[in-house]
Protein backbone atom coordinates (compact mmCIF):
# COMPACT_ATOMS: atom_id res chain seq x y z
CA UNK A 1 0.00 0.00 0.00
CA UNK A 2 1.57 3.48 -0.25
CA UNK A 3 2.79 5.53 2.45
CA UNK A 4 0.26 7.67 4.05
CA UNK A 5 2.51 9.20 6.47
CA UNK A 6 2.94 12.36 4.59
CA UNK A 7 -0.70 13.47 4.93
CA UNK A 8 0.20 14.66 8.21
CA UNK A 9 1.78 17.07 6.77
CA UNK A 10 -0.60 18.74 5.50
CA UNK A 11 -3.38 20.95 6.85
CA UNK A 12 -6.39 19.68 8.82
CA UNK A 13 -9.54 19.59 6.35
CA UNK A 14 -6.99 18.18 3.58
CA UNK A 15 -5.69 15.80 5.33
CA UNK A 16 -9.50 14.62 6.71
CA UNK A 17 -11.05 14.75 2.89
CA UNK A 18 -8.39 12.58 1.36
CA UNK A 19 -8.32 10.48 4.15
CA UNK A 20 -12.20 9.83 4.20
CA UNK A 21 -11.73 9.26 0.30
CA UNK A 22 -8.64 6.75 0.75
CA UNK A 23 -11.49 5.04 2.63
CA UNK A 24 -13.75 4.83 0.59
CA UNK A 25 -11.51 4.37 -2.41
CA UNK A 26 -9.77 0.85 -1.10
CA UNK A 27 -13.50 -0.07 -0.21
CA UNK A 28 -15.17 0.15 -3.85
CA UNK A 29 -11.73 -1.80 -5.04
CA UNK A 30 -12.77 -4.72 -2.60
CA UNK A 31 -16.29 -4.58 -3.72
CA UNK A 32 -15.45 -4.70 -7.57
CA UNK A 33 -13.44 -7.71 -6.45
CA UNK A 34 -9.76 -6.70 -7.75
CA UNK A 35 -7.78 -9.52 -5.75
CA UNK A 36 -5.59 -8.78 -2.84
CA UNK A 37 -1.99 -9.23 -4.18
CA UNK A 38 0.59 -11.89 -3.21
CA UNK A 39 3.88 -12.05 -3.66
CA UNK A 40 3.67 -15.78 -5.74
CA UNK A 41 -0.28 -15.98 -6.92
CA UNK A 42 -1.56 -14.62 -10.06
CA UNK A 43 0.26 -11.57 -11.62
CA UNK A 44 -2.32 -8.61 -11.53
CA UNK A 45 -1.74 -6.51 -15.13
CA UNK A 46 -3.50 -3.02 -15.75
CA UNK A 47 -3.40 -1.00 -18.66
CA UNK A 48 -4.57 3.23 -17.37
CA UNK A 49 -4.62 6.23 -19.59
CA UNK A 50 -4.25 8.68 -17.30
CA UNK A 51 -5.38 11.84 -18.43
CA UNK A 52 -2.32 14.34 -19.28
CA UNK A 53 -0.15 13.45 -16.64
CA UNK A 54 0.67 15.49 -16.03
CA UNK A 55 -0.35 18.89 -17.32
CA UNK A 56 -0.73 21.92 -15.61
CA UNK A 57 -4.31 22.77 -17.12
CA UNK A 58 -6.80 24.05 -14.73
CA UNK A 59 -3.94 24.60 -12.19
CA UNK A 60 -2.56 21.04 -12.19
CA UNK A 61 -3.48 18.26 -10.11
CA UNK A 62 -4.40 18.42 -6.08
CA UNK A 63 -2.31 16.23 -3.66
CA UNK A 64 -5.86 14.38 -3.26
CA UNK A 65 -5.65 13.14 -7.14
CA UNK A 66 -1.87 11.66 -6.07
CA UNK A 67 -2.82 10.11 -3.51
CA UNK A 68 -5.73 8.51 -5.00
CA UNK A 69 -3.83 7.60 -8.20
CA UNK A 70 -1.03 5.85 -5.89
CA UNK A 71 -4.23 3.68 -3.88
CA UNK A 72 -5.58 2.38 -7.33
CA UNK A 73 -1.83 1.40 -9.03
CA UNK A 74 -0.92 -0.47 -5.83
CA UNK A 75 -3.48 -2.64 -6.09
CA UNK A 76 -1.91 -4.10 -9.27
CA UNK A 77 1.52 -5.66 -10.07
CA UNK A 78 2.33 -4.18 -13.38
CA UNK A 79 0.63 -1.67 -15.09
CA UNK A 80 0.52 -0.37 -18.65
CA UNK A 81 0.24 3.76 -18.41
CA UNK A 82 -0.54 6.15 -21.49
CA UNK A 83 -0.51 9.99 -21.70
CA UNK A 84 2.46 10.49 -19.23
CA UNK A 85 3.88 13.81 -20.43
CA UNK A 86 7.43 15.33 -20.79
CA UNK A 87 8.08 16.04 -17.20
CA UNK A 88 8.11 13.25 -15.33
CA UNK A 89 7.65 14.58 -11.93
CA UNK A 90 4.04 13.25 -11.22
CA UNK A 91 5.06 9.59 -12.10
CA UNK A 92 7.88 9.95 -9.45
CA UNK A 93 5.97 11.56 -7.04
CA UNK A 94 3.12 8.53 -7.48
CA UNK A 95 6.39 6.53 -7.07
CA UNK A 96 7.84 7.99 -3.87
CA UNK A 97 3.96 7.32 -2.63
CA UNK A 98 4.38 3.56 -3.22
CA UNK A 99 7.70 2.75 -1.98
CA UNK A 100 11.21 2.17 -3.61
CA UNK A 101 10.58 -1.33 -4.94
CA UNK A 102 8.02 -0.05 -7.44
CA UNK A 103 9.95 0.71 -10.67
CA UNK A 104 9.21 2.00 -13.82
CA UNK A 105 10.48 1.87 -17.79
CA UNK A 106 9.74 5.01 -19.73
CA UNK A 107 10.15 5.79 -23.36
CA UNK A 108 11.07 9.33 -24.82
CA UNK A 109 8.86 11.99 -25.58
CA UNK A 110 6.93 11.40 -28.89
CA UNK A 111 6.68 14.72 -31.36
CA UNK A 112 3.90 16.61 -30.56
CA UNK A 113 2.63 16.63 -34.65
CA UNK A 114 0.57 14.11 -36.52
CA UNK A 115 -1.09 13.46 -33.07
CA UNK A 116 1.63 12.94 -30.67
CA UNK A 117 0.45 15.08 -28.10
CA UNK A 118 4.12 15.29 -26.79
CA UNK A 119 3.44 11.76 -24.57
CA UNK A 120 5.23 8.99 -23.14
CA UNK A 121 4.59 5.37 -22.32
CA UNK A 122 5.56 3.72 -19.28
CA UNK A 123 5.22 0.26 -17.64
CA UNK A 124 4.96 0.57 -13.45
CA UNK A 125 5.56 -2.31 -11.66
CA UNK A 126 6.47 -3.88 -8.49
CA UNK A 127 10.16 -5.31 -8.34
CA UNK A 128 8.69 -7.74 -6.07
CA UNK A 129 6.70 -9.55 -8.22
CA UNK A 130 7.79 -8.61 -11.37
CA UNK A 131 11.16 -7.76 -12.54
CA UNK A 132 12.44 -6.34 -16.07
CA UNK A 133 13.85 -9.09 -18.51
CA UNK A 134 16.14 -6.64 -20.61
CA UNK A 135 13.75 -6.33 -23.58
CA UNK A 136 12.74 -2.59 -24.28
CA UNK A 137 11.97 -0.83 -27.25
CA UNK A 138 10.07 1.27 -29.67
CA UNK A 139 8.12 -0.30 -33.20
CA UNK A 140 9.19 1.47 -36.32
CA UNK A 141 7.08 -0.67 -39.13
CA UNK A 142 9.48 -1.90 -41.45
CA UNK A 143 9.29 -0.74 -45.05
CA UNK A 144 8.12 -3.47 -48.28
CA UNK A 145 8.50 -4.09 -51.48
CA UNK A 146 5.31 -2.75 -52.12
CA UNK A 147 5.11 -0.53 -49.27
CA UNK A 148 8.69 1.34 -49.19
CA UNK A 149 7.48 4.25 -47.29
CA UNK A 150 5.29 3.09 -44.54
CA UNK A 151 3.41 5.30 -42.66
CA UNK A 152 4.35 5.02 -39.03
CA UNK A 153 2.32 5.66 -35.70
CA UNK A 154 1.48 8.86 -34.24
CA UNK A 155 2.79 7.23 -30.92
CA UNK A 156 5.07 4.80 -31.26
CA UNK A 157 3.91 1.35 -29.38
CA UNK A 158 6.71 0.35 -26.69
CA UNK A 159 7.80 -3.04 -26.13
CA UNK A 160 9.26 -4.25 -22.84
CA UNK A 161 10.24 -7.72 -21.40
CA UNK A 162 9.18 -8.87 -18.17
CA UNK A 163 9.13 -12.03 -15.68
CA UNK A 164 6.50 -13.11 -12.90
CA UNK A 165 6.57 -16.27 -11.64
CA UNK A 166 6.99 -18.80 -14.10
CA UNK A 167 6.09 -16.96 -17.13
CA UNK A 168 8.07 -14.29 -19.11
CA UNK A 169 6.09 -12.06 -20.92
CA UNK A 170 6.53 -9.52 -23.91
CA UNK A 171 4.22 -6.36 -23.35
CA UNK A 172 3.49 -4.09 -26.05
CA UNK A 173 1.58 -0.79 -24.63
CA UNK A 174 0.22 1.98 -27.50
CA UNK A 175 -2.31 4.90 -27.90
CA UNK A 176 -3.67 4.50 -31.17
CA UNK A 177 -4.56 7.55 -33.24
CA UNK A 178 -7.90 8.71 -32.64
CA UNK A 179 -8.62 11.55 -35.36
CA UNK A 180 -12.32 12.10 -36.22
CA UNK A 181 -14.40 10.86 -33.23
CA UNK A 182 -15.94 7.91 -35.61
CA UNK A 183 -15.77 4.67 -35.06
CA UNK A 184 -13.86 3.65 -38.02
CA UNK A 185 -10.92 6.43 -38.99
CA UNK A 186 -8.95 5.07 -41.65
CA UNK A 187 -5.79 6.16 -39.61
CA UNK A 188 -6.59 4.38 -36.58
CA UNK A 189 -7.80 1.16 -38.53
CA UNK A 190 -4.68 1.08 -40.16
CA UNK A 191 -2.40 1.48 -37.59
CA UNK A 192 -4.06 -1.05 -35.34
CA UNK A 193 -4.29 -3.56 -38.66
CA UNK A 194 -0.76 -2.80 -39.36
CA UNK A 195 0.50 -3.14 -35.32
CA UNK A 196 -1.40 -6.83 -34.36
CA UNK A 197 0.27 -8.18 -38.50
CA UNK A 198 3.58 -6.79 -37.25
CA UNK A 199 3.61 -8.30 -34.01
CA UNK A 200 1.67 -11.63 -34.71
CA UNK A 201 4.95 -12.27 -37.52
CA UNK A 202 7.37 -11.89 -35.06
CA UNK A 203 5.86 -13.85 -32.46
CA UNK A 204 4.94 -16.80 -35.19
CA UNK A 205 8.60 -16.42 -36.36
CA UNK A 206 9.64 -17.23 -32.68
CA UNK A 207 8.33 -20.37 -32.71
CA UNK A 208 8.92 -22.03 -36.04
CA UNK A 209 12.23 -24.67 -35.83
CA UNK A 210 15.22 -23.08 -36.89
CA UNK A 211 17.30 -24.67 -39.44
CA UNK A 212 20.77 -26.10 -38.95
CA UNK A 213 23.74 -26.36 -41.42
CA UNK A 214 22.29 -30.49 -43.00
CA UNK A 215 21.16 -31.34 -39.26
CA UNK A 216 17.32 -31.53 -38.52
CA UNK A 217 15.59 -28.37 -37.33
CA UNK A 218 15.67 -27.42 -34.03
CA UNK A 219 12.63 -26.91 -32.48
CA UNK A 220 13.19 -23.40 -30.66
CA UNK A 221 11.47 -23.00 -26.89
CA UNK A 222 7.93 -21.93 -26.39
CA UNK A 223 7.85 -18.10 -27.20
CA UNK A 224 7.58 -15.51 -24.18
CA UNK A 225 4.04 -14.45 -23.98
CA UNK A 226 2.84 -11.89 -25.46
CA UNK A 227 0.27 -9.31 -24.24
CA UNK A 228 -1.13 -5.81 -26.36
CA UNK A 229 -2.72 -3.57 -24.29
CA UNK A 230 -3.66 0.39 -24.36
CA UNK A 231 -5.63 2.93 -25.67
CA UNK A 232 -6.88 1.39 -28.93
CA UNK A 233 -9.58 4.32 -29.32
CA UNK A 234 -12.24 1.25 -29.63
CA UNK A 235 -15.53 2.49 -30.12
CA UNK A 236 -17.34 -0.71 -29.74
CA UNK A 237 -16.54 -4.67 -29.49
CA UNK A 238 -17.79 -4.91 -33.02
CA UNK A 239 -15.95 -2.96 -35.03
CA UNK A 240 -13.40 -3.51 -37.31
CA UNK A 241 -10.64 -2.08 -34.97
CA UNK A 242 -11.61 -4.74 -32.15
CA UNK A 243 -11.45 -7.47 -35.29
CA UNK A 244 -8.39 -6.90 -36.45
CA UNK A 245 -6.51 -7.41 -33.22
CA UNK A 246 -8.39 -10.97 -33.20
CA UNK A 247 -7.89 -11.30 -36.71
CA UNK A 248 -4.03 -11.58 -36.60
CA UNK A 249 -4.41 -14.01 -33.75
CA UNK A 250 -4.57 -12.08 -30.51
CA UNK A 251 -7.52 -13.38 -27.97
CA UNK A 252 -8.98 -11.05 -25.55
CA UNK A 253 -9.57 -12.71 -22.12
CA UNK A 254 -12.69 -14.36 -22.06
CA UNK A 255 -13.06 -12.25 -18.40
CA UNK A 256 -13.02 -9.02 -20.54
CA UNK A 257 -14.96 -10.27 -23.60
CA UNK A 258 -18.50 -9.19 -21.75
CA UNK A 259 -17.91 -6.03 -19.40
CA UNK A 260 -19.01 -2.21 -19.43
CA UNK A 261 -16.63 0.21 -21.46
CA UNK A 262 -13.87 1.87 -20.02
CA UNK A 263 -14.74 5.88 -20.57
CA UNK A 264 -16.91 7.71 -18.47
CA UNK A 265 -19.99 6.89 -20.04
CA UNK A 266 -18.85 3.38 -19.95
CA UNK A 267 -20.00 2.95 -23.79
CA UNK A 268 -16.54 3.03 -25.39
CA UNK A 269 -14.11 0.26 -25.47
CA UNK A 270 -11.08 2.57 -25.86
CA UNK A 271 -8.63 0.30 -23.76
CA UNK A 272 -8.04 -3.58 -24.40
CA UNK A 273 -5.42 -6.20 -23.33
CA UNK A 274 -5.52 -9.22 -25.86
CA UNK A 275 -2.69 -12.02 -25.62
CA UNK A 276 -0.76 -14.36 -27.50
CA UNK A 277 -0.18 -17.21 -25.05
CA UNK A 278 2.93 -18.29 -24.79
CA UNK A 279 4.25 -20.77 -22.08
CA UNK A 280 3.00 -21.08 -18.31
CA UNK A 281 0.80 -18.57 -18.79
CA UNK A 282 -3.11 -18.61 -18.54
CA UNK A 283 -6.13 -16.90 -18.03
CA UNK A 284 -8.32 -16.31 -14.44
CA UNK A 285 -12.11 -15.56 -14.48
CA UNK A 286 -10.94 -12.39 -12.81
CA UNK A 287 -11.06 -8.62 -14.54
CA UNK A 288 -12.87 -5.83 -15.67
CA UNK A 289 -12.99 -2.23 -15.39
CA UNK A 290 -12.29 -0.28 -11.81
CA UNK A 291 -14.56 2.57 -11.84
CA UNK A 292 -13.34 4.71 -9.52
CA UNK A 293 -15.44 7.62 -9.92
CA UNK A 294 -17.79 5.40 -7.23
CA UNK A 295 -15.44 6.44 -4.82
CA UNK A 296 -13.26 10.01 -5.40
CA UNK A 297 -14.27 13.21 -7.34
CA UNK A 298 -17.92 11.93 -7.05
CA UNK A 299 -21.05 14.49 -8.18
CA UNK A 300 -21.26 15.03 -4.98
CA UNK A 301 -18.15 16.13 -3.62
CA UNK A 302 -18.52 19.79 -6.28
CA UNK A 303 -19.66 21.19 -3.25
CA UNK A 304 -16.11 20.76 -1.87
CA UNK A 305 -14.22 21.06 -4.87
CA UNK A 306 -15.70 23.79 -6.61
CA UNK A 307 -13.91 26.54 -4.73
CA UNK A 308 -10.79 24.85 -5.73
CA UNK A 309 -11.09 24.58 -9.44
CA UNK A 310 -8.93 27.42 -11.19
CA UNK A 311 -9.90 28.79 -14.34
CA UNK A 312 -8.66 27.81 -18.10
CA UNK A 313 -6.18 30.33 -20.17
CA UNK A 314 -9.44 32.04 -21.31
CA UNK A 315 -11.31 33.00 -17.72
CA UNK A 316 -13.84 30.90 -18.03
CA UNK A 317 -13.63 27.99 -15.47
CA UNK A 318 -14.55 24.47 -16.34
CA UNK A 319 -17.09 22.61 -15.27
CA UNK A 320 -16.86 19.98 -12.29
CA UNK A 321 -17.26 17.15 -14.63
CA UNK A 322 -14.67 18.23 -17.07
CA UNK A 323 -12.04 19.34 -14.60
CA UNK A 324 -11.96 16.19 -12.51
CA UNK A 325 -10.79 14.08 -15.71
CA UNK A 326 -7.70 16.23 -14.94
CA UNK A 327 -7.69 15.08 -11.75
CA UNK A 328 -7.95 11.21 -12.10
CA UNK A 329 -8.47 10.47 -15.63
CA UNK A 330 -11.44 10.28 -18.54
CA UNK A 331 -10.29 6.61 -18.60
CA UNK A 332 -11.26 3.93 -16.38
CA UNK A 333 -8.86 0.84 -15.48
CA UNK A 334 -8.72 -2.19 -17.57
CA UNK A 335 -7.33 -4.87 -15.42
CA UNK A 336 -6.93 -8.46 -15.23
CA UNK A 337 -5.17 -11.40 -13.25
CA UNK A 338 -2.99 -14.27 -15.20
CA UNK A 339 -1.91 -17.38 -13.41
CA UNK A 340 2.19 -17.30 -13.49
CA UNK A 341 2.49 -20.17 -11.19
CA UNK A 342 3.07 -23.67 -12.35
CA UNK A 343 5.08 -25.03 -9.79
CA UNK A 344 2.40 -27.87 -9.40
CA UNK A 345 2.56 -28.67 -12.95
CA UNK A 346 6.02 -28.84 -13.24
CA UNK A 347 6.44 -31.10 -10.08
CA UNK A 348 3.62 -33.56 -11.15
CA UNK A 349 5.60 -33.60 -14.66
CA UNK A 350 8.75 -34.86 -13.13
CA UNK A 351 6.71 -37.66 -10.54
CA UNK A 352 5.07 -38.76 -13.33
CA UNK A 353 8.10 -39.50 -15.21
């Protein structure tokens, strides 16, 4: 859990309202049944856009929206996280919050044209459970014979290795382009069509025998798993988007095949995590989305807020519902827990032999 010791540092009434919401925060996780972690059970993997974070708009975030932030990663063991801006100062002050053996893997700042927004990437996690393999990178498409100048993404999906428990898995984290708000921009199709071919190659290319000099191929080891998760800018399960991630062979979790959307209208299925199962790795009956709205920054804490909500650039302030998306987030979490234990298995193997 993060440290809460430095609330009482700070004034009376603050330290009372984001204690009361801490509450009730860590109660509505319990009651939409995200699993208590432990150090050997079933890794715990988020993906969370977090809304500009951070940006200074509206007068940045309040020490309640850290605090809160902190509660809802520690409650998972590695976590995808979108829209992290150039300075990184709110990611390590959510760091400092939940202790020294959480740990994160950042990529550079992407160009602010063609829909970069200036963002970052980053993978949180908890050395404890999880630990990083090596692996890290960014996907440039490759050019083609028929294709020599390839259009590439407007943020560049980043790749990093990790290992929990017995499994070592491959995660690949984007924010797809979202353009027009339709369901179907040609942009976004095609750099979600051309993201699941490019990584369903590689991993198939993992696992096919590799050839020896007149000596039978050698089969290679079962491929690291790999799991795509992010901000896909999915408008609905139906669309063509959603398809083509199953298309080139990715399968979303059967846990998070029939659930509520992840934006505030929950009507949007903007963030996904589909997998390509590789070895000692499976599926749990347990995910979903972690509204947290239920909790913090509800309708009716304006009252309390209100007064604190500074103006935009032009004088006119925003309204409560707006300006607590700069707070927490206009994205919900998208989580779900993988078994990464097969000690069992691999014992009953060897009796059995």
């Amino acid at each position: 859990m993060p440290y809460y010791a430095s609330l009482r540092r700070e004034s009376p009434d603050v330290r009372k309202r984001v204690a009361e919401g801490l509450l009730r925060l860590r109660k509505s996780i319990v009651d939409q049944k995200v699993p208590l972690r432990t150090v050997s059970g079933d890794v715990l993997i988020a993906s969370w856009n977090i809304r500009e974070f951070d940006s200074r708009k509206y007068g940045g975030r309040l020490i309640d929206a850290f605090y809160y932030i902190a509660e809802i990663l520690s409650h998972f063991d590695l976590i995808a996280i979108q829209e992290v801006r150039d300075d990184l100062s709110a990611l390590d002050r959510v760091q400092s919050l939940l202790g020294s053996w959480w740990k994160y893997v950042v990529t550079d700042v992407t160009d602010a044209g063609l829909g970069g927004n200036g963002e970052r990437m980053a993978f949180l996690y908890d050395s404890r459970k999880v630990t990083f393999g090596g692996l890290a990178g960014e996907i440039v498409l490759p050019p083609s014979k028929i294709d020599t100048e390839v259009l590439q993404f407007a943020r560049t999906p980043f790749v990093c290795g990790f290992k929990s428990g017995w499994a070592k898995i491959d995660l690949c984290t984007v924010h797809i382009y979202y353009g027009d708000g339709v369901p179907l921009d040609p942009r976004r199709l095609a750099e979600i069509e051309k993201l699941a071919d490019f990584l369903a190659k590689r991993a198939k290319k993992a696992a096919q025998p590799k050839p020896t000099d007149g000596k039978p191929a050698i089969k290679p080891p079962e491929p690291d798993t790999l799991i795509l998760l992010g901000d896909f800018n999915i408008f609905d399960t139906k669309d063509a988007t959603l398809k083509a991630i199953t298309d080139a062979g990715f399968k979303i979790p059967t846990v998070l095949t029939d659930r509520k959307g992840s934006n505030l209208g929950r009507d949007k299925f903007y963030d996904q995590i589909a997998i390509w199962r590789g070895k000692r790795f499976d599926e749990t009956d347990r995910g979903g989305v972690l509204d947290f709205y239920d909790a913090v920054f509800r309708a009716e804490d304006e009252a309390i807020y209100g007064p604190l909500i500074n103006p935009a650039k032009s004088g006119k302030p925003p309204t409560y519902k707006d300006w607590k998306t700069y707070q927490m987030s206009d994205h919900l979490v998208l989580w779900a827990a993988f078994k990464v234990d097969f000690a069992e298995t691999y014992l009953a193997d060897l009796a059995a032999e």
